[in-house]
Protein backbone atom coordinates (compact mmCIF):
# COMPACT_ATOMS: atom_id res chain seq x y z
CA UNK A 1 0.00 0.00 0.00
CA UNK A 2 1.27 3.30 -0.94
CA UNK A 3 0.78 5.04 2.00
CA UNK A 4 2.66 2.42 4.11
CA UNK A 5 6.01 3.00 1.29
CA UNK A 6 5.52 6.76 2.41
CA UNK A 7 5.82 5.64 5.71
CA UNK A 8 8.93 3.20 5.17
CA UNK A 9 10.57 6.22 3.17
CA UNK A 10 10.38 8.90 5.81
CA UNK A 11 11.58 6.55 8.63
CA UNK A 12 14.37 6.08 6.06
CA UNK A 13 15.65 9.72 5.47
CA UNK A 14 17.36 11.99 8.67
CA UNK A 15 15.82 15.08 6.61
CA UNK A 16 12.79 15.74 5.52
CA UNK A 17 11.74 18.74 3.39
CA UNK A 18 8.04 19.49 2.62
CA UNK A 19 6.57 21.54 -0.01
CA UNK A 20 3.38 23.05 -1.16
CA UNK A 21 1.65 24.99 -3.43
CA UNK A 22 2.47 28.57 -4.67
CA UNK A 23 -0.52 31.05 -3.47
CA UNK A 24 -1.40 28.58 -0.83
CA UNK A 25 -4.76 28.10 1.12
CA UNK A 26 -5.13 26.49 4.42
CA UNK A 27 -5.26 23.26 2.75
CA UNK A 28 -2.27 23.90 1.52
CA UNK A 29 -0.53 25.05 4.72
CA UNK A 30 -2.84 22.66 6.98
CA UNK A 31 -1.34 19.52 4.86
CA UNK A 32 2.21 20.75 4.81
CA UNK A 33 1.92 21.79 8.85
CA UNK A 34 0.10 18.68 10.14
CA UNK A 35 2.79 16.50 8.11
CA UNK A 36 5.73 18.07 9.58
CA UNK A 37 4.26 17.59 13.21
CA UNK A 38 3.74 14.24 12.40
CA UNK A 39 6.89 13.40 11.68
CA UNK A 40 8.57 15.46 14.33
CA UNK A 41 7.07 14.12 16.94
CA UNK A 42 7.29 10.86 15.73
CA UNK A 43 10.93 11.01 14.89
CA UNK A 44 12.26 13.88 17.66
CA UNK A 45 15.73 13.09 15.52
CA UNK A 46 14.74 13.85 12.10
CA UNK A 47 15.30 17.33 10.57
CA UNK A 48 12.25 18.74 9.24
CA UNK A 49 11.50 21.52 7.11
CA UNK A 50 8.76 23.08 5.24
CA UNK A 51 9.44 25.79 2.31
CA UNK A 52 7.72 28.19 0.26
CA UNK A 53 7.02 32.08 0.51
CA UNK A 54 5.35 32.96 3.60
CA UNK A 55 1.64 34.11 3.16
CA UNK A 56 1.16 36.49 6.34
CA UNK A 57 -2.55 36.11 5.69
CA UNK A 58 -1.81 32.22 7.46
CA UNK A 59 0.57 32.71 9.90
CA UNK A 60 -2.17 31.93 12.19
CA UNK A 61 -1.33 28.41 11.26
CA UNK A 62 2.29 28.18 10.86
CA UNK A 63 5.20 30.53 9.76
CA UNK A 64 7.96 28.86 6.75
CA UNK A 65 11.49 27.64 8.07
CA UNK A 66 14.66 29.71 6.08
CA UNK A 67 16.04 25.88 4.62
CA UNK A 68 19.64 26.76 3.41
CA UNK A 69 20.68 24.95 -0.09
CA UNK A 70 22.77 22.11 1.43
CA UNK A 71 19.74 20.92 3.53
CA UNK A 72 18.79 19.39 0.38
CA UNK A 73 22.02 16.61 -0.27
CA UNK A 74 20.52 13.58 0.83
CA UNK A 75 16.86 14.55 2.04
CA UNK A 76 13.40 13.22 1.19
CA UNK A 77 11.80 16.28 -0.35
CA UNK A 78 7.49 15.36 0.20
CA UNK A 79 5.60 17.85 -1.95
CA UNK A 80 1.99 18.46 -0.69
CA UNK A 81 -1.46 19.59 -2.35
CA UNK A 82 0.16 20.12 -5.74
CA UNK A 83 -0.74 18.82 -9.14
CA UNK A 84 1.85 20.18 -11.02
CA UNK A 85 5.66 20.82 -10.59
CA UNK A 86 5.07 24.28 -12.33
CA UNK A 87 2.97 25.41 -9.12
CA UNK A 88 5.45 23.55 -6.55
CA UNK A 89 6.63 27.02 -4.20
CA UNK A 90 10.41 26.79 -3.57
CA UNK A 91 11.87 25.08 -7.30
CA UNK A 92 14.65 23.74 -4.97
CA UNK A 93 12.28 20.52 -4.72
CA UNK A 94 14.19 19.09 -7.74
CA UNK A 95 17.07 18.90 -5.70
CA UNK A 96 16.84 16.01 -3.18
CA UNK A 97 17.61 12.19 -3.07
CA UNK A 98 13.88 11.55 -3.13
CA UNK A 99 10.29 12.99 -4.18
CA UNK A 100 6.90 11.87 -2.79
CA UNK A 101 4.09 13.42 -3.89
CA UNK A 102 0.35 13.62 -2.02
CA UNK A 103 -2.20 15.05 -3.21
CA UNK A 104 -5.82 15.31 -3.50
CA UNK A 105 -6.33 17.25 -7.27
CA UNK A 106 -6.93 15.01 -10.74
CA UNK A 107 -3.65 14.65 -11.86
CA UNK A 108 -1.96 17.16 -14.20
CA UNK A 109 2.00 15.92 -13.62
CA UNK A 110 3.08 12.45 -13.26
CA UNK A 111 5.91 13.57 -11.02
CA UNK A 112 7.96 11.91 -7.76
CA UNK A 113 9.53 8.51 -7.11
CA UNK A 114 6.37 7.88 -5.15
CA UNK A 115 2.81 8.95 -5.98
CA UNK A 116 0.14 9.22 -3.69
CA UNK A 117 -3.34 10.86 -5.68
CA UNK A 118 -6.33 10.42 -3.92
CA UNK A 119 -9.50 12.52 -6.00
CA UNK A 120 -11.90 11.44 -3.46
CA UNK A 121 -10.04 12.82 -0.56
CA UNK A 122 -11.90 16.29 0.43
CA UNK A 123 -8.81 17.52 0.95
CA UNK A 124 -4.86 16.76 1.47
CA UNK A 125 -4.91 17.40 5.10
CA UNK A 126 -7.63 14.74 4.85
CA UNK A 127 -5.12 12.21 3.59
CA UNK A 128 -2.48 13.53 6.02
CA UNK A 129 -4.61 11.97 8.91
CA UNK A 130 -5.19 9.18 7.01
CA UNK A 131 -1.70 8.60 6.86
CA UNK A 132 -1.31 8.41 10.74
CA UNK A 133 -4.25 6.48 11.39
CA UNK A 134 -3.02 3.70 9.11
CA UNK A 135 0.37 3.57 10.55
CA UNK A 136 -0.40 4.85 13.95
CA UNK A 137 0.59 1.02 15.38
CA UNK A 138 3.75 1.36 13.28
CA UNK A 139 5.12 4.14 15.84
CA UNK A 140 3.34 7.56 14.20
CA UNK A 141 1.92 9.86 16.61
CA UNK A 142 -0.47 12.98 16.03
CA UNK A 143 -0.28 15.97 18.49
CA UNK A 144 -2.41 18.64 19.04
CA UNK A 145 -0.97 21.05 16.75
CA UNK A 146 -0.46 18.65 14.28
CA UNK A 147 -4.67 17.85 14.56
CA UNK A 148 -5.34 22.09 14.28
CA UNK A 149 -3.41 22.03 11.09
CA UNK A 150 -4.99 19.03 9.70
CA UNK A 151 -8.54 20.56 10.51
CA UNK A 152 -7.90 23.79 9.62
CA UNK A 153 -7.15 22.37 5.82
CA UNK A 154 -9.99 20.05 5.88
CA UNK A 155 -12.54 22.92 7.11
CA UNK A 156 -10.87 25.22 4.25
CA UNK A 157 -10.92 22.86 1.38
CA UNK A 158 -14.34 21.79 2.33
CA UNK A 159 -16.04 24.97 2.62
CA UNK A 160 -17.17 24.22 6.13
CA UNK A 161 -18.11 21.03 4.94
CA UNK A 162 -20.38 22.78 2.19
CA UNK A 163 -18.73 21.35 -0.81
CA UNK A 164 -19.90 18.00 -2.30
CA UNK A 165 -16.46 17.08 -1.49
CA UNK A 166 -17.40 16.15 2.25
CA UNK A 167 -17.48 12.40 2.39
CA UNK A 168 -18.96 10.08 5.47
CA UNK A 169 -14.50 9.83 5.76
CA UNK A 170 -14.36 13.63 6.20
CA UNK A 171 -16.82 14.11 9.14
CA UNK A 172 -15.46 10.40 10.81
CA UNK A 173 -11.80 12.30 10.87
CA UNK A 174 -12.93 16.12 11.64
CA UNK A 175 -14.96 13.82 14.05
CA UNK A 176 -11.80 12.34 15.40
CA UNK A 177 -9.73 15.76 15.04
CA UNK A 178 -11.77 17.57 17.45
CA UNK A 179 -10.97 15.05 20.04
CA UNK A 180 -7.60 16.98 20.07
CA UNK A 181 -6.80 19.60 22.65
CA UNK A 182 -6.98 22.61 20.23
CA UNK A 183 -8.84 26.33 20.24
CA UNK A 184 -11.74 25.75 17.38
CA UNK A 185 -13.15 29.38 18.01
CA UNK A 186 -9.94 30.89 17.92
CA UNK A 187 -9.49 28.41 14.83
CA UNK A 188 -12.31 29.79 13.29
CA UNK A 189 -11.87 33.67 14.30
CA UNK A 190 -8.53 33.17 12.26
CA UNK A 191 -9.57 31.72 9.38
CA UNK A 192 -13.01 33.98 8.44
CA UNK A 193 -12.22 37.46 9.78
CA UNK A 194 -12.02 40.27 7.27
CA UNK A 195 -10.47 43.13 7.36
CA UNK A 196 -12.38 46.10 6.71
CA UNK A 197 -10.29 47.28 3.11
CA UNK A 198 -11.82 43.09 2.15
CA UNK A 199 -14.93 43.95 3.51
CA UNK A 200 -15.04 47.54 1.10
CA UNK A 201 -13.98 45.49 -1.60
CA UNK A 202 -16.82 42.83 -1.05
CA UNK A 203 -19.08 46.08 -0.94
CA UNK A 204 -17.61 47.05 -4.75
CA UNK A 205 -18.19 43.37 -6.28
CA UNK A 206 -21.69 42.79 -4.99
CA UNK A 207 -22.49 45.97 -6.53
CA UNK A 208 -21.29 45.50 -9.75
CA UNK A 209 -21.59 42.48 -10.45
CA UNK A 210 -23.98 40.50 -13.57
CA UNK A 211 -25.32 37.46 -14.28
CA UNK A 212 -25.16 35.83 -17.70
CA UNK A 213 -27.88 34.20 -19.40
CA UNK A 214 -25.55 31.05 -19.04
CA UNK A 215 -25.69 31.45 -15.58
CA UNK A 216 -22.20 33.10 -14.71
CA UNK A 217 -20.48 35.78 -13.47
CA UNK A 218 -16.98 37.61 -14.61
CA UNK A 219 -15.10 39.61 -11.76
CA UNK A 220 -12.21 42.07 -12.91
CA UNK A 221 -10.36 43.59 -10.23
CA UNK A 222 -7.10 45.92 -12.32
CA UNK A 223 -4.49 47.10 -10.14
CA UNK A 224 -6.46 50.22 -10.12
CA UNK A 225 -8.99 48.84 -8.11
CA UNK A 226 -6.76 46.59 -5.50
CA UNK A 227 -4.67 50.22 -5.30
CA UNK A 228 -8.08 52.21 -4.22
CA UNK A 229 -9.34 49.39 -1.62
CA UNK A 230 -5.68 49.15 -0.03
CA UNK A 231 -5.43 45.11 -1.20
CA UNK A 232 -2.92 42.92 -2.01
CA UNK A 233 -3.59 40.09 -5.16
CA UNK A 234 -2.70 37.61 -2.68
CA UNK A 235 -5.80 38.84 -0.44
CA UNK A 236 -8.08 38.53 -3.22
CA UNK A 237 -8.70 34.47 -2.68
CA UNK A 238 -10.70 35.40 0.23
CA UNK A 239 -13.27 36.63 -2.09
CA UNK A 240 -13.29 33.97 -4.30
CA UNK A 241 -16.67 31.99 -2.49
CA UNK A 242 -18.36 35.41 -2.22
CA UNK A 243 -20.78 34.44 -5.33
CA UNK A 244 -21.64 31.11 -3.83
CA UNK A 245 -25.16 31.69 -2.59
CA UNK A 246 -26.14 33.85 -5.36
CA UNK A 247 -29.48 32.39 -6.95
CA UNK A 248 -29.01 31.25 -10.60
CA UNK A 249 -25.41 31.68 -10.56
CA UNK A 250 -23.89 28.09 -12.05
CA UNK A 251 -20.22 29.40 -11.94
CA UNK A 252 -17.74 32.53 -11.83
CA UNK A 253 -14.47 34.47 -12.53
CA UNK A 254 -12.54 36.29 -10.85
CA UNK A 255 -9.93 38.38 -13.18
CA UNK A 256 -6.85 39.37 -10.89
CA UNK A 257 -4.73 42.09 -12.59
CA UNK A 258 -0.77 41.38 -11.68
CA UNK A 259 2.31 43.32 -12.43
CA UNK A 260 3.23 41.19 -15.34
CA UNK A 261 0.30 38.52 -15.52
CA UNK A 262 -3.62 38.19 -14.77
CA UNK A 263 -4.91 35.91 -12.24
CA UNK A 264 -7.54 33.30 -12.96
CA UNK A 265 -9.79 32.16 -9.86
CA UNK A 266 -13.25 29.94 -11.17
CA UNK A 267 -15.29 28.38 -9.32
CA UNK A 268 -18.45 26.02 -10.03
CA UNK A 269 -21.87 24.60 -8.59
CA UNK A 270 -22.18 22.81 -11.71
CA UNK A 271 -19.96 23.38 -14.92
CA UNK A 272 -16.67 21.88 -14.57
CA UNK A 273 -14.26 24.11 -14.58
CA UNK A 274 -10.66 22.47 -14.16
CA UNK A 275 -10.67 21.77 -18.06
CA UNK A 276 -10.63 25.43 -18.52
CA UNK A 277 -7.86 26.48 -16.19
CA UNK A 278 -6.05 23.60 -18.02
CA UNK A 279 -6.41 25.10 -21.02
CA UNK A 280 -4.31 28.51 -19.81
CA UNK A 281 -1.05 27.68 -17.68
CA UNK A 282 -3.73 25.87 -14.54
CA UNK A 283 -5.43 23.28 -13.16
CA UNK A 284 -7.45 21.94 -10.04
CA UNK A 285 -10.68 21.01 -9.25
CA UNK A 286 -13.81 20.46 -11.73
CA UNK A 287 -15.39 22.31 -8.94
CA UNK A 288 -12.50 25.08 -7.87
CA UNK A 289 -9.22 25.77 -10.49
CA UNK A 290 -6.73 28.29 -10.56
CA UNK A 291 -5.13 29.66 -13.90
CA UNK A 292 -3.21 32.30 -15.31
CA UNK A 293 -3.59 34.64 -18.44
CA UNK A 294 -1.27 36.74 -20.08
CA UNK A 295 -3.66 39.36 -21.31
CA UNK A 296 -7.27 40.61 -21.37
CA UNK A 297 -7.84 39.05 -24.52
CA UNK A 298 -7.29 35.93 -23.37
CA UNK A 299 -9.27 36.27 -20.02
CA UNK A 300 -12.00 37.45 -23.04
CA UNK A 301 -11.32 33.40 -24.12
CA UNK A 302 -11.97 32.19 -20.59
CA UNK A 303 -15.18 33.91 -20.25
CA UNK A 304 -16.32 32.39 -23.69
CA UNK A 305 -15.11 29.13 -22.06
CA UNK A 306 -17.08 29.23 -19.05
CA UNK A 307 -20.37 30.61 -20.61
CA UNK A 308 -19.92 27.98 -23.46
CA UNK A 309 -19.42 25.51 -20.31
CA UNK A 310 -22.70 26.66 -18.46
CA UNK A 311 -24.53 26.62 -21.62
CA UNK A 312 -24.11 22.66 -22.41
CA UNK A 313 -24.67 22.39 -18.35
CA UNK A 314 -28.13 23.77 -18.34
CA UNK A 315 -28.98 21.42 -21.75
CA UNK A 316 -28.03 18.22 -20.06
């Protein structure tokens, strides 16, 4: 079974380096977090990283380690919540003695020595606490901070266990997560506050915003805009679910102007939408993708895209 190789490997390696994502979520972080617990207080005499730019926005959960170049010669480098080695945060991934990869998202690179892809999974912090519990009589141990993590990523990925995602699995482990010693309201506070330049900018999109005949909605926010409500891009994915409970809405953009690029964000209650991102430099979910365009005419393609994809949607 893979998940008992992963096991075998780590016990195998004196340092461990774990990746995620670039523009990470609390999935992201929860997966990469609750994994290096795991393994730290398992193995007090490992050396255990995790890498990648640090997203202030989530250093409620955990803050990145500085990992100098030479931690690298001889390490098992585990790469978390990632579907493709162009999104992998920190390139220096490439340069260990061994690559595992876990991850919940269909598969867009066939990448690692040992590949561990589980689409059903709600999330990868979901499969991180499935990796304890199936090796938990093979000396892995799960602290309380190492339980917060894992929640935090399921509860993000999941919506609040909203999404169709949520399995019977999901609420058994959240279940068995909040037997931990952890602060869930303090958890919580963290995770959904906004601050009030996010909560002006919510004000701006719910009052501008259309609805196709399809049955979706396009979001541009220019650099104009992020400059006149004080926000960063990075600050923008906590806006992304804002269109959720609109009625008729089937699926929507959001249009992030960069310096040098334009960020895609879709999301679906219907439509799949991962083909899409695919399409232009992305990937994810058929339900949640990421993707990035190059220019307005081609975020002009992705709106075609999507209103071609609600269109066949509402005929089936």
């Amino acid at each position: 079974m893979v998940v008992h190789d992963i096991v075998d490997t780590i016990k195998a390696y004196d340092t461990i380096i774990i990746h995620r994502h670039v523009r990470p979520d609390p999935d992201a972080y929860g997966s990469q977090g609750a994994l290096a617990e795991m393994i730290m207080t398992s193995f007090p005499e490992k050396n255990v990283f995790v890498t990648g730019l640090e997203d202030e926005s989530l250093n409620y959960l955990l803050c990145m380690d500085k990992v100098p170049d030479e931690a690298y010669e001889q390490a098992l480098v585990i790469v978390c919540d990632t579907a493709n080695q162009a999104r992998i945060d920190d390139q220096r991934y490439k340069l260990g003695d061994k690559l595992i990869k876990i991850d919940h998202h269909p598969t867009v690179d066939e990448y690692g020595d040992i590949q561990w892809v589980d689409t059903t999974a709600s999330s990868t912090s979901e499969m991180i606490f499935e990796v304890f519990l199936s090796s938990k009589d093979d000396g892995l141990t799960f602290n309380d901070n190492a339980a917060r993590l894992a929640y935090a990523g399921i509860v993000g990925d999941t919506g609040r266990f909203l999404f169709p995602s949520t399995s019977r699995k999901t609420l058994e482990y959240a279940a068995e997560l909040v037997m931990y010693s952890f602060d869930r309201s303090d958890l919580y506070d963290n995770m959904y506050k906004t601050k009030m330049n996010l909560a002006r900018l919510k004000g701006y999109i719910l009052q501008h915003f259309s609805v196709s005949s399809s049955g979706h909605i396009v979001v541009t926010i220019t650099k104009d805009i992020l400059e006149a409500y004080h926000v960063s891009p990075m600050e923008t994915s906590q806006l992304v679910g804002l269109l959720g409970d609109i009625e008729d809405v089937l699926a929507w953009v959001f249009f992030i102007e960069e310096d040098e690029l334009i960020r895609v964000r879709l999301r679906s209650k219907g439509p799949a939408v991962n083909e899409i991102a695919s399409r232009h430099n992305g990937g994810g979910h058929p339900m949640a993708a990421g993707a990035t365009a190059y220019s307005w005419e081609e975020t002009e393609t992705i709106s075609q895209e999507l209103d071609e994809a609600c269109r066949i949607y509402k005929e089936q």
